[in-house]
Protein backbone atom coordinates (compact mmCIF):
# COMPACT_ATOMS: atom_id res chain seq x y z
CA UNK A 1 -83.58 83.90 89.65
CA UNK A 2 -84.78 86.69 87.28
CA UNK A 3 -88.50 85.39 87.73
CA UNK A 4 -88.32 85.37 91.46
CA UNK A 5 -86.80 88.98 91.42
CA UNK A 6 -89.38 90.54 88.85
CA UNK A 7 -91.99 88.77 91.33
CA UNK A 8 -90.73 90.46 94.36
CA UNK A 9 -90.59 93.79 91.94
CA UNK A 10 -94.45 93.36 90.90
CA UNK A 11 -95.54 92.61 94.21
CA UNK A 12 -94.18 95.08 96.67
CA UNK A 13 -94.57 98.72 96.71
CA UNK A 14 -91.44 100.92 96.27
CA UNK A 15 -91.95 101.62 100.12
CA UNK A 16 -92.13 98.18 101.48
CA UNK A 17 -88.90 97.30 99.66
CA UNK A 18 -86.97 99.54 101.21
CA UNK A 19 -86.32 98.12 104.11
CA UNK A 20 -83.77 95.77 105.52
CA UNK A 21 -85.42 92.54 104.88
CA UNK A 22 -86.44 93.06 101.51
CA UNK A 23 -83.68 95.18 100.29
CA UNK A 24 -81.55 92.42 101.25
CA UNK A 25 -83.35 89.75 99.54
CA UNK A 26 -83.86 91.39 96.37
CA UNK A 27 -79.82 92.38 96.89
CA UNK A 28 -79.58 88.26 97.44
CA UNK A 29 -81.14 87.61 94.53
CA UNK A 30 -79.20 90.05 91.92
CA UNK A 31 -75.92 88.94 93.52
CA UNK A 32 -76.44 85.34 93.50
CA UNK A 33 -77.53 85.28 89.90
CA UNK A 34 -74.31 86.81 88.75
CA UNK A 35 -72.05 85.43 91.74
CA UNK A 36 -73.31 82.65 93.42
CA UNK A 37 -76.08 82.37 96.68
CA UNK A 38 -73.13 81.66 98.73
CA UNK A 39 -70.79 84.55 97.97
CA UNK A 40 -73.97 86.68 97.32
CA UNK A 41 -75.17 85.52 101.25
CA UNK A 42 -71.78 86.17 102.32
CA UNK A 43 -71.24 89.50 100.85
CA UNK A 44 -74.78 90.69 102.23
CA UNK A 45 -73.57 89.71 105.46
CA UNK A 46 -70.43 92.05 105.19
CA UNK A 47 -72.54 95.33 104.55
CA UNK A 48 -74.94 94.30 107.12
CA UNK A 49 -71.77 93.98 109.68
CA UNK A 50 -70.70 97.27 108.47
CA UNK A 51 -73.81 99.29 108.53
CA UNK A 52 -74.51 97.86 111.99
CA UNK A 53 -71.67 99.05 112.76
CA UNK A 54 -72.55 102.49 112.26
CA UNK A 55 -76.25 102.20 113.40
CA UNK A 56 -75.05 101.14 116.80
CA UNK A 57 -72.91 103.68 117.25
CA UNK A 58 -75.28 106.08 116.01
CA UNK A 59 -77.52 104.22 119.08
CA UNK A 60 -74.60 104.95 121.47
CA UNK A 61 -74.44 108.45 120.62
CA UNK A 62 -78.28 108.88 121.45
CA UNK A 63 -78.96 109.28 117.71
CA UNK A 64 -82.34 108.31 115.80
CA UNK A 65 -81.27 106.20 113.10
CA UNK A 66 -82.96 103.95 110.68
CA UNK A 67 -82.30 100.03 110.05
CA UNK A 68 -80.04 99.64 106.84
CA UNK A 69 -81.14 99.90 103.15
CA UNK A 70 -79.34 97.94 100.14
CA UNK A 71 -79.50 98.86 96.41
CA UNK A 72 -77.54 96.06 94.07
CA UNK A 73 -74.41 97.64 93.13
CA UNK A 74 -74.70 100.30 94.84
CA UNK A 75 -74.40 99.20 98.92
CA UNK A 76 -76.22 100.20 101.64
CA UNK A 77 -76.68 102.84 104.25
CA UNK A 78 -78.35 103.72 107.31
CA UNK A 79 -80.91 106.75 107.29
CA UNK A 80 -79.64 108.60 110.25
CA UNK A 81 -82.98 110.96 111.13
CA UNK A 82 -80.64 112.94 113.81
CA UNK A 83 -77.41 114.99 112.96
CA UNK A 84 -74.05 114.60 114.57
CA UNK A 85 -73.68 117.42 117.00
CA UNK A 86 -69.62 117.30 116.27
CA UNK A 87 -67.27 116.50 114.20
CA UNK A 88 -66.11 113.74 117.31
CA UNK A 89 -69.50 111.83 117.65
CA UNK A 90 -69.39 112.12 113.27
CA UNK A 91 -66.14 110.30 113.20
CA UNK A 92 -66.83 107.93 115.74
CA UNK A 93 -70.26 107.00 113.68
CA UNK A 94 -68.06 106.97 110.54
CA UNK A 95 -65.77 104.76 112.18
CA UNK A 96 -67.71 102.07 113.59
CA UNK A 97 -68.59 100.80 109.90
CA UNK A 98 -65.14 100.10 108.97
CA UNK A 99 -64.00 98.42 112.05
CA UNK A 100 -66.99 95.97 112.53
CA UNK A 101 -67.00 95.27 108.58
CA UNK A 102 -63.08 94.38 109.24
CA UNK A 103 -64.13 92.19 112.37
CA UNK A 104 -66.70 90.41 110.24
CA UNK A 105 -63.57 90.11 107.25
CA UNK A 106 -61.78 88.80 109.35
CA UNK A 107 -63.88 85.70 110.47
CA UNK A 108 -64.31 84.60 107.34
CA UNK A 109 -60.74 84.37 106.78
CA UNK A 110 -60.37 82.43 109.80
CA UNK A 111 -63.08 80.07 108.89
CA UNK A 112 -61.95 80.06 105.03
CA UNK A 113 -57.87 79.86 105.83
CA UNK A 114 -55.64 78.96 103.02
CA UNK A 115 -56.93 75.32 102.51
CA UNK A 116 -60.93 76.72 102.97
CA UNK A 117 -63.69 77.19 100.61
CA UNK A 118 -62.58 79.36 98.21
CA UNK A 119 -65.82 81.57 98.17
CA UNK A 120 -65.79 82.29 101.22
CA UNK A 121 -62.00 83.46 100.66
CA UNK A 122 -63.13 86.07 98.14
CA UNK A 123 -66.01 87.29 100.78
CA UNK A 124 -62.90 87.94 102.81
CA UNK A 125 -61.29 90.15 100.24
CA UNK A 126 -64.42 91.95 99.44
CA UNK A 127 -64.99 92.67 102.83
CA UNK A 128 -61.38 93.69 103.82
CA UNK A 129 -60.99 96.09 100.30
CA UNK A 130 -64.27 97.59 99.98
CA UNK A 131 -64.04 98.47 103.74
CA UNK A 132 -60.11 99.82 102.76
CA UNK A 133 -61.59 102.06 99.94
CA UNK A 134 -64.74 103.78 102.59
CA UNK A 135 -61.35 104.95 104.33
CA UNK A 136 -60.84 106.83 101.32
CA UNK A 137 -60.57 110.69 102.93
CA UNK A 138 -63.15 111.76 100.77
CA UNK A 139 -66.82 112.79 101.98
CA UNK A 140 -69.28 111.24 101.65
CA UNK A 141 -66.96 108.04 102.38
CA UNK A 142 -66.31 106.63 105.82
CA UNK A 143 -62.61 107.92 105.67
CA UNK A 144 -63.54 111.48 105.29
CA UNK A 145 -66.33 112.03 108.07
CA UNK A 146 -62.77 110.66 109.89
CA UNK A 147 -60.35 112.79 108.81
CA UNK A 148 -62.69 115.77 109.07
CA UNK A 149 -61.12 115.65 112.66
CA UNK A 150 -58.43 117.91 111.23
CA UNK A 151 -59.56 119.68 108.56
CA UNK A 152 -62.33 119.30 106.06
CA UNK A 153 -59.86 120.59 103.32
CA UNK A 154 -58.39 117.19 103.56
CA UNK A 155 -60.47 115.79 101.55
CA UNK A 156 -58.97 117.01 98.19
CA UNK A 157 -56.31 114.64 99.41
CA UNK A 158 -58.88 112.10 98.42
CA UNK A 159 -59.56 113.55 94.71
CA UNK A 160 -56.33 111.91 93.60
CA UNK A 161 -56.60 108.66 95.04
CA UNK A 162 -60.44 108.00 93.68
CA UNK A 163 -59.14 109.37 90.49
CA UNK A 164 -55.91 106.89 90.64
CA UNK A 165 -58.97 104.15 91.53
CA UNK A 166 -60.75 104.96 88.66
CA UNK A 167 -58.09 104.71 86.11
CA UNK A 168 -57.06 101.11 87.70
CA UNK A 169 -60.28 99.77 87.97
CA UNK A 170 -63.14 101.77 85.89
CA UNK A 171 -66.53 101.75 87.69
CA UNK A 172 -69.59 103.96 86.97
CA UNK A 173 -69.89 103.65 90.98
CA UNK A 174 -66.25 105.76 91.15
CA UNK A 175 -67.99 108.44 88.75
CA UNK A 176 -71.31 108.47 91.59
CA UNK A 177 -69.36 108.86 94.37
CA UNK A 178 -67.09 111.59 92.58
CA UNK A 179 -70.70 113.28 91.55
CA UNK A 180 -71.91 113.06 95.83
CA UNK A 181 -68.34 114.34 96.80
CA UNK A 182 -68.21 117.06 94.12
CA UNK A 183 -70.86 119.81 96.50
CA UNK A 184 -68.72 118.52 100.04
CA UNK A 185 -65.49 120.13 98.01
CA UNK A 186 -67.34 123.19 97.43
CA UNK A 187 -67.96 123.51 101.06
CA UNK A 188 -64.47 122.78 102.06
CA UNK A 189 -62.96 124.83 99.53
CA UNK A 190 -65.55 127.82 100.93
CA UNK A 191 -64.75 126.49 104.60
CA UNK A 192 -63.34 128.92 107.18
CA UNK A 193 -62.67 127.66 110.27
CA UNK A 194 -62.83 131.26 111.86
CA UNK A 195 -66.50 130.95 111.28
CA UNK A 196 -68.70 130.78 114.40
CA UNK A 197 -70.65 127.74 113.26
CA UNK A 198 -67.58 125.72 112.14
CA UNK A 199 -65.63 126.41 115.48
CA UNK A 200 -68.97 124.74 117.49
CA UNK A 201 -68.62 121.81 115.25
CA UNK A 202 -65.16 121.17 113.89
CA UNK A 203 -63.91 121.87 117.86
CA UNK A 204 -61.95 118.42 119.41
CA UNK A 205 -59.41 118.11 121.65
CA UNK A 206 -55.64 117.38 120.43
CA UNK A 207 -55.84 114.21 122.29
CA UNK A 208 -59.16 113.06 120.74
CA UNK A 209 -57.68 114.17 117.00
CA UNK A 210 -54.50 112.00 117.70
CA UNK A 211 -56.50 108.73 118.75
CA UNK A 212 -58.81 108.85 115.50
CA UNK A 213 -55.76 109.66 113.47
CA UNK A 214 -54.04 106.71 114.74
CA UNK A 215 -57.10 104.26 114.81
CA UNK A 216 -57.81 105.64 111.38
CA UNK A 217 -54.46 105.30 109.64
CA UNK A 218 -53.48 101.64 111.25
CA UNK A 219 -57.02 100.07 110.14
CA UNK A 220 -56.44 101.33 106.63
CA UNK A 221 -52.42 99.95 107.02
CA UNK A 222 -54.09 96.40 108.57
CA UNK A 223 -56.88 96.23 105.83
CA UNK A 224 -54.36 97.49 102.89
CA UNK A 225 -52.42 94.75 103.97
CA UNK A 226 -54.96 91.86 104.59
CA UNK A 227 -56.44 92.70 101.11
CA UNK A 228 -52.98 92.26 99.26
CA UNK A 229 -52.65 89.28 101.18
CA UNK A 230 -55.91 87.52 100.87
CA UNK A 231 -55.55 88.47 96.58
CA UNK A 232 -52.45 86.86 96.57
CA UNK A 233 -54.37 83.18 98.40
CA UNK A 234 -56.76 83.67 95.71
CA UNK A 235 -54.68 83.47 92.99
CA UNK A 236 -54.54 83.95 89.38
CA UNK A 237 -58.19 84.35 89.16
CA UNK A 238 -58.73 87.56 90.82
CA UNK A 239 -56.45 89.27 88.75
């Protein structure tokens, strides 16, 4: 495994491997030496569920968006060349990740059940928690391009919960995405929504802030849930 991946290293220019095909491979390869090819292939096929998720929507929205990017350890993305006009079409980008990662979650626990191949049980939880935790209401996360809907000052209600993460489960990862969120909390500390510019883009209707509030708050209840529940079929072994 570690030749094949220095051979795809030596052989490709930086440029050419960041792309979706290669990215993914070399992804493949990293995660299947330390994991397995099959949970490794079926992990890979959870972010690429998820960031198609957002990429179509992106699509929908009229948006010029890239084809996803993964970096071992670190995920992937999708390089979206054209802003969100609004804090709505921003949200409803954000939110198209989570719910077609669950979707894709969710097959695999149909196909794995309780008496399935246990693999495929553990893509299942990594799908249905690591799409739980981009719910988090912290930018640059999923959950907080959601809850910006009502106020971007909701995302110190985030700080708390990554910290309460971070002493449960230490990750360097937790400390990157605290470093990314740290200049977003400047800007919502500084925000004032009397502002001109923040008015044009923070504007929704109480209707439209109620349906994302809902949709956002009973996906994180369902995948809270399905992620306690598909630990517990696991066993002893994931904890």
């Amino acid at each position: 495994m570690i030749k094949i991946l220095l051979l795809l290293l030596s052989g490709a220019k930086l440029g050419k491997l960041l792309t979706t095909g290669g990215s993914m491979l070399i992804s493949l390869v990293v995660y299947a030496f330390i994991f397995g090819w099959k949970y490794a292939a079926g992990f890979i096929a959870l972010l690429f569920a998820h960031e198609m998720g957002h990429y179509l929507a992106a699509r929908k929205r009229g948006l010029n968006v890239g084809a996803p990017t993964f970096i071992p350890f670190v995920g992937a993305w999708i390089n979206l060349k054209d802003q969100p006009r609004d804090v709505e079409t921003e949200a409803y980008i954000a939110l198209a990740g989570p719910l077609l990662g669950t979707v894709a979650a969710i097959a695999c626990y149909l196909v794995a059940d309780a008496d399935g191949p246990r693999w495929l049980m553990a893509v299942a939880y990594s799908g249905f928690f690591l799409n739980l935790f981009n719910l988090l209401p912290l930018s640059p996360l999923d959950g907080g391009r959601i809850t910006a809907v009502l106020s971007p000052r909701i995302w110190f209600v985030g700080v708390p919960l990554l910290g309460a993460l971070f002493f449960w489960r230490p990750n360097p990862m937790l400390l990157i995405i605290a470093l990314l969120a740290a200049p977003q909390l400047f800007k919502a500390w500084k925000y004032d929504p009397a502002a001109p510019e923040n008015q044009a883009y923070y504007t929704i209707s109480a209707r439209q802030r109620l349906e994302y509030m809902a949709l956002y708050l009973g996906l994180a209840g369902y995948l809270a849930y399905m992620a306690h529940a598909t630990h517990e079929l696991l066993g002893p072994a994931t904890r």
